[in-house]
C-alpha atoms as a PDB file:
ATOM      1  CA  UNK A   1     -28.814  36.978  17.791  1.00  0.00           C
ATOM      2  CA  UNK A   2     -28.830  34.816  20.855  1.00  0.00           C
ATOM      3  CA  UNK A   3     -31.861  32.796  21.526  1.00  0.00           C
ATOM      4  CA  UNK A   4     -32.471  34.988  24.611  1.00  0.00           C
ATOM      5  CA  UNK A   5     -33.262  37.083  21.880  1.00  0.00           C
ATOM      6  CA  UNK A   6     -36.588  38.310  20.162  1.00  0.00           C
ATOM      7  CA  UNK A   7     -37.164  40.334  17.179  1.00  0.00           C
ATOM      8  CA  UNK A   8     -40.078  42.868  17.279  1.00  0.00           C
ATOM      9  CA  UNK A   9     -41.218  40.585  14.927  1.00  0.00           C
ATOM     10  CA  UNK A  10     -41.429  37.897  17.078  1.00  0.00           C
ATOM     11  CA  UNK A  11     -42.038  39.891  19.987  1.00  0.00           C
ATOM     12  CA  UNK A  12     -44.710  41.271  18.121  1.00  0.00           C
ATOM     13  CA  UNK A  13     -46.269  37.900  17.113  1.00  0.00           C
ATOM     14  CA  UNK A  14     -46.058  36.562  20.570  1.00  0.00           C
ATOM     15  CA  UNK A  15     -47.278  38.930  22.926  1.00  0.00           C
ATOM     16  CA  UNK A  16     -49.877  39.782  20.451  1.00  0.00           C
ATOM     17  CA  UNK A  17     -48.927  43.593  20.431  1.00  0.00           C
ATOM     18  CA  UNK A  18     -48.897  45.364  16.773  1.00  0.00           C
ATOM     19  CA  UNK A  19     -45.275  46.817  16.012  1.00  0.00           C
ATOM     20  CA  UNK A  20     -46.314  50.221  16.378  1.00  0.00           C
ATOM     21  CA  UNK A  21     -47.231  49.865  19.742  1.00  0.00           C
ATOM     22  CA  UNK A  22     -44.343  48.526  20.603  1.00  0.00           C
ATOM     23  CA  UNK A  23     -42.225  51.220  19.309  1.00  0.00           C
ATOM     24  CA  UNK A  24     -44.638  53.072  20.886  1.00  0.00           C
ATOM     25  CA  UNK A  25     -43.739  51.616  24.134  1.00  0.00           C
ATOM     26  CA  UNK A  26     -39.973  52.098  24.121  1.00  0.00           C
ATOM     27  CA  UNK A  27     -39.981  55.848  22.909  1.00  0.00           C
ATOM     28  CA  UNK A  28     -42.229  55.777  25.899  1.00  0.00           C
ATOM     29  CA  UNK A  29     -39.728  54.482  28.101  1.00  0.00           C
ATOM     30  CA  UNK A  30     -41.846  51.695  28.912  1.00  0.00           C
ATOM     31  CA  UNK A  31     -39.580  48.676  26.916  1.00  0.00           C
ATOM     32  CA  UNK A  32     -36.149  48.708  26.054  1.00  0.00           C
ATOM     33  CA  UNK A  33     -33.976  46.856  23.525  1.00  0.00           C
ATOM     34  CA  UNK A  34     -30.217  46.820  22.208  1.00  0.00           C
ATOM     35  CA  UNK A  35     -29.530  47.709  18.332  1.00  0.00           C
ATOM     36  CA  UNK A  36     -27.673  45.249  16.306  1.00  0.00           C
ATOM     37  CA  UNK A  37     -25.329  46.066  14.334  1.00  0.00           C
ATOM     38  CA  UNK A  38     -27.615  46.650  11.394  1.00  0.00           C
ATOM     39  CA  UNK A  39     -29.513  48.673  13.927  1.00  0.00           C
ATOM     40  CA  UNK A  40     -32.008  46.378  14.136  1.00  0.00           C
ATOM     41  CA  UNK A  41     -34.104  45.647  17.678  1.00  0.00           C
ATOM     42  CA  UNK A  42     -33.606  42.768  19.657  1.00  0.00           C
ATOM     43  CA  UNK A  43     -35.826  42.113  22.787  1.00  0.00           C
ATOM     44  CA  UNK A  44     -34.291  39.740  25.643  1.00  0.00           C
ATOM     45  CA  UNK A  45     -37.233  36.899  26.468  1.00  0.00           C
ATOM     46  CA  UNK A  46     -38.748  38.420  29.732  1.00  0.00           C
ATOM     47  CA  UNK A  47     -39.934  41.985  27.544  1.00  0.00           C
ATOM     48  CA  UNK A  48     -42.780  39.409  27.007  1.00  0.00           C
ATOM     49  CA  UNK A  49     -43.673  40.099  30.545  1.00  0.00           C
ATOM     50  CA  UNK A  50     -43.256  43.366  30.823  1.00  0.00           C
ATOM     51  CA  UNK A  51     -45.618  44.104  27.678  1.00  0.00           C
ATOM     52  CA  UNK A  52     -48.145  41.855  29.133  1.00  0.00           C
ATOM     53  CA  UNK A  53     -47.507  43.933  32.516  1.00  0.00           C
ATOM     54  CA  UNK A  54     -48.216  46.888  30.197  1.00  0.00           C
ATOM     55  CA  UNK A  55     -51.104  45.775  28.247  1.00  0.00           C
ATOM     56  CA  UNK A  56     -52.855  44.704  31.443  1.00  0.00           C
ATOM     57  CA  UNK A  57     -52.508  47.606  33.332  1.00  0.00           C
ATOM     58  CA  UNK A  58     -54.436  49.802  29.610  1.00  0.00           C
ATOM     59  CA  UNK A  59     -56.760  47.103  30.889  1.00  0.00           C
ATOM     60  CA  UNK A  60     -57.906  48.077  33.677  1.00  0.00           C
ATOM     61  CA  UNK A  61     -58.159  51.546  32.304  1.00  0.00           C
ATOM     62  CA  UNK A  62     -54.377  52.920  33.944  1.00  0.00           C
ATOM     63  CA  UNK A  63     -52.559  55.687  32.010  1.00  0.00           C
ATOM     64  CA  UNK A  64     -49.083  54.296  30.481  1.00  0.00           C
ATOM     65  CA  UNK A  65     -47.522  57.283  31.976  1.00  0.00           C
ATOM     66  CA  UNK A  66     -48.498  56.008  35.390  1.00  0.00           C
ATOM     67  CA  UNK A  67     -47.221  52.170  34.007  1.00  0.00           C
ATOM     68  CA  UNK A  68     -43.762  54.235  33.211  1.00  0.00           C
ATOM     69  CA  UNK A  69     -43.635  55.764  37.022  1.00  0.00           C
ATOM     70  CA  UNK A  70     -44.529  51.925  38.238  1.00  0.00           C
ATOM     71  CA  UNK A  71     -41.567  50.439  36.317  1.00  0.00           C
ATOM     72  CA  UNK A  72     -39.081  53.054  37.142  1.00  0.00           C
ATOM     73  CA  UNK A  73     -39.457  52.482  40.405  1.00  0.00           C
ATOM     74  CA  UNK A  74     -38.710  48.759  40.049  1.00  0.00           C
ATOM     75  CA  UNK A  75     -34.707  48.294  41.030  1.00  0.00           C
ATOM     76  CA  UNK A  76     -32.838  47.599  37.686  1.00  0.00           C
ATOM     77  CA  UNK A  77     -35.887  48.388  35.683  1.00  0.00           C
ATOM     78  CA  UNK A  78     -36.382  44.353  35.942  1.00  0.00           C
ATOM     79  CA  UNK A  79     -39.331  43.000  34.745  1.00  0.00           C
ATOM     80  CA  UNK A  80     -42.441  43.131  36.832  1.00  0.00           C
ATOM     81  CA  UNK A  81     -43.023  39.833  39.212  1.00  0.00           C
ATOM     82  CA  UNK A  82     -46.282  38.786  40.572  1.00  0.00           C
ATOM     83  CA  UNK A  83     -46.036  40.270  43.781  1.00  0.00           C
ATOM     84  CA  UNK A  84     -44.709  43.709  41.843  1.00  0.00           C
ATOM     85  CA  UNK A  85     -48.357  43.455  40.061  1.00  0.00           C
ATOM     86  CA  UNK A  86     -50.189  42.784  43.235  1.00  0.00           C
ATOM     87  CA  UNK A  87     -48.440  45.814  44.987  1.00  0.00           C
ATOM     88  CA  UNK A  88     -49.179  48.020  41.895  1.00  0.00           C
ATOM     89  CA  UNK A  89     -52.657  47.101  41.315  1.00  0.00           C
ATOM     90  CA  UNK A  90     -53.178  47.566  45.061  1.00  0.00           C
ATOM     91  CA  UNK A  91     -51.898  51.198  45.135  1.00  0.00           C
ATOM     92  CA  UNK A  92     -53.991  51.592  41.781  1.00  0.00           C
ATOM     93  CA  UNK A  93     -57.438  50.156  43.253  1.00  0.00           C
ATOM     94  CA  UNK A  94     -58.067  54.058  44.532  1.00  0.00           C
ATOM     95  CA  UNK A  95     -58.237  55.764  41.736  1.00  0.00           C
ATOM     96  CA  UNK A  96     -59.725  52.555  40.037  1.00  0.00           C
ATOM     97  CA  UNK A  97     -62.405  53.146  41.996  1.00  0.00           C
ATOM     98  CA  UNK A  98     -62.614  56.813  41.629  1.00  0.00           C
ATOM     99  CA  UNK A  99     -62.913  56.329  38.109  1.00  0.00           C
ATOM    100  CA  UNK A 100     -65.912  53.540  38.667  1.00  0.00           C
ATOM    101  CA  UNK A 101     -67.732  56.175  40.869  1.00  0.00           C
ATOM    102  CA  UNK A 102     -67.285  58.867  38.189  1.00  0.00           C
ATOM    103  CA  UNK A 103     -68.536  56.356  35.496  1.00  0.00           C
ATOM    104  CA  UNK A 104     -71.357  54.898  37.457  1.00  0.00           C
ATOM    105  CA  UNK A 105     -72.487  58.666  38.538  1.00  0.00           C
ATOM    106  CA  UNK A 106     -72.304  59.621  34.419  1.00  0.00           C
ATOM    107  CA  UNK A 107     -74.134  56.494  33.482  1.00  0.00           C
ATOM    108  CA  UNK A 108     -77.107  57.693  35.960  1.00  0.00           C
ATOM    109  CA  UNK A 109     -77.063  61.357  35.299  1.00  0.00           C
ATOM    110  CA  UNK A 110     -77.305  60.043  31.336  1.00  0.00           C
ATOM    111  CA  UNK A 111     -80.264  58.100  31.483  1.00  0.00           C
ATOM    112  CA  UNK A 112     -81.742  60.984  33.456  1.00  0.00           C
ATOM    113  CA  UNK A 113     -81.191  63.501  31.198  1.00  0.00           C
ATOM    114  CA  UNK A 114     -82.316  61.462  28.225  1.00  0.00           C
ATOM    115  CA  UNK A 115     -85.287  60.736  30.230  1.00  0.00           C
ATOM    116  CA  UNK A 116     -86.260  64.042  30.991  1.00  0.00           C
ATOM    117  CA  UNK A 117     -85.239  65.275  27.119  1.00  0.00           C
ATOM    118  CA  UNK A 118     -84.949  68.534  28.766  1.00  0.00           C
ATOM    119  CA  UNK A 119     -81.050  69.399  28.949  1.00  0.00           C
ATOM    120  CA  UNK A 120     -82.300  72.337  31.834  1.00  0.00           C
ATOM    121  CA  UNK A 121     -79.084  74.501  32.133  1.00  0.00           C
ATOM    122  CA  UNK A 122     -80.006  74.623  35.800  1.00  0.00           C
ATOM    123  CA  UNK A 123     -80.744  71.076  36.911  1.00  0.00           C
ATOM    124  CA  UNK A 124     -79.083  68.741  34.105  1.00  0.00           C
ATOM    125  CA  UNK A 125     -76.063  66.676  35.609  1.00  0.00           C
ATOM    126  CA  UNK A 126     -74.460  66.809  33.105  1.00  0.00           C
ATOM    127  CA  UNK A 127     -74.382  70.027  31.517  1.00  0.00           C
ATOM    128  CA  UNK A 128     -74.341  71.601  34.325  1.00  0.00           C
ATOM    129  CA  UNK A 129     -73.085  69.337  37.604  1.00  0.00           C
ATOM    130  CA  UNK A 130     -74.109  71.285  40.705  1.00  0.00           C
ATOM    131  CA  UNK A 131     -75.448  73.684  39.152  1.00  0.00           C
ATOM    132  CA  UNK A 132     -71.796  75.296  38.568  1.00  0.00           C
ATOM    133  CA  UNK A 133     -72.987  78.076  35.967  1.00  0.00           C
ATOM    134  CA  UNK A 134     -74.679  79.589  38.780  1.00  0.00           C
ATOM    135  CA  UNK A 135     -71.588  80.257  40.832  1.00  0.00           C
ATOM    136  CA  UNK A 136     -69.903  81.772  37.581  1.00  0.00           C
ATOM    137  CA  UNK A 137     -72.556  84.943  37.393  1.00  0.00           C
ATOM    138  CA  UNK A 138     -75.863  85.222  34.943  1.00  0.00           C
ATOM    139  CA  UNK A 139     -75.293  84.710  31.432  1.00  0.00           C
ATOM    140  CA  UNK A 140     -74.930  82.702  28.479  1.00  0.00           C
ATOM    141  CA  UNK A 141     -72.573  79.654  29.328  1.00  0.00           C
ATOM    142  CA  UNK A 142     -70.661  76.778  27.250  1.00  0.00           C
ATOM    143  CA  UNK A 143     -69.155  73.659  28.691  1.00  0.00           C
ATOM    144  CA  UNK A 144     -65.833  72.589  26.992  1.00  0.00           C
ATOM    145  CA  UNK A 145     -64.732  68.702  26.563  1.00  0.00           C
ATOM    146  CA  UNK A 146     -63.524  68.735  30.527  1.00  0.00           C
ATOM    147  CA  UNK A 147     -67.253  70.121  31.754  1.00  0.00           C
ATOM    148  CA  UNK A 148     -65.549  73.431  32.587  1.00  0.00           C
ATOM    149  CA  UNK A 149     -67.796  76.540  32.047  1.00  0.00           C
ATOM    150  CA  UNK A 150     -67.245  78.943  29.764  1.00  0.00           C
ATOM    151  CA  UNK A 151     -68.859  82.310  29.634  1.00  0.00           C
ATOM    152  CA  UNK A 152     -69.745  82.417  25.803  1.00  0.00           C
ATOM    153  CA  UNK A 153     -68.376  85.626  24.171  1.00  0.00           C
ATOM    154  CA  UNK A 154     -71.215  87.681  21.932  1.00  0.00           C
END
């Protein structure tokens, strides 16, 4: 091992990343490392960068497959730079703040609906946003995980 080198281990330890994660992160595409010999893992010194590229882009809430799409398109799959995180989190603000709206519009519409106790079908914003049951026909209706109505089967 060259002193280039890390371990997971050590790469572990020092970017403060459990060893599951990082495996995690390389069957993800996200890290890479060369096998030994004894197949073991070794990390050259600036994958401490790119985890902490990684880790602070789950931060701020972006998905690692849209991390992966940001590093592939780095030339040589080098390891992210300042300005490469300033141009990133710049083309990332929009749907940052898409998802800020969203959660700011839920928050609302929850303390509503908790203040009114009444969970209408036809005015509660968050069973039923727009009134979007309405447009489906009359009838019974469900909302799955994703808010999408359901007619409910007898």
């Amino acid at each position: 091992m060259t002193s280039a080198e890390l371990t997971i281990g050590q790469l572990s330890e020092r970017s403060g990343v459990a060893v599951s994660a990082l495996h995690f992160y390389e069957a993800k595409g996200l890290l890479s490392s060369r096998r030994t010999g004894g197949n073991q893992r070794r990390y050259t010194r600036d994958s401490l960068r790119r985890v902490a590229f990684i880790r602070a882009a789950q931060r701020v809430g972006i998905p690692l497959a849209m991390v992966g799409e940001a590093l592939a398109r780095l030339p040589d799959a080098r390891t992210p730079t300042r300005a490469d995180w300033a141009r990133l989190s710049a083309a990332w603000r929009g749907e940052l703040d898409a998802r800020i709206h969203q959660l700011t519009t839920l928050r609302d519409a929850l303390s509503d609906c908790i203040g009114c106790g009444c969970l209408s079908m036809r005015r509660c914003r968050l069973a039923n946003p727009g009134d979007i049951a309405a447009t489906i026909g009359p009838g019974a209706r469900r909302f799955d995980e994703r808010g999408a109505c359901r007619m409910r089967r007898p």
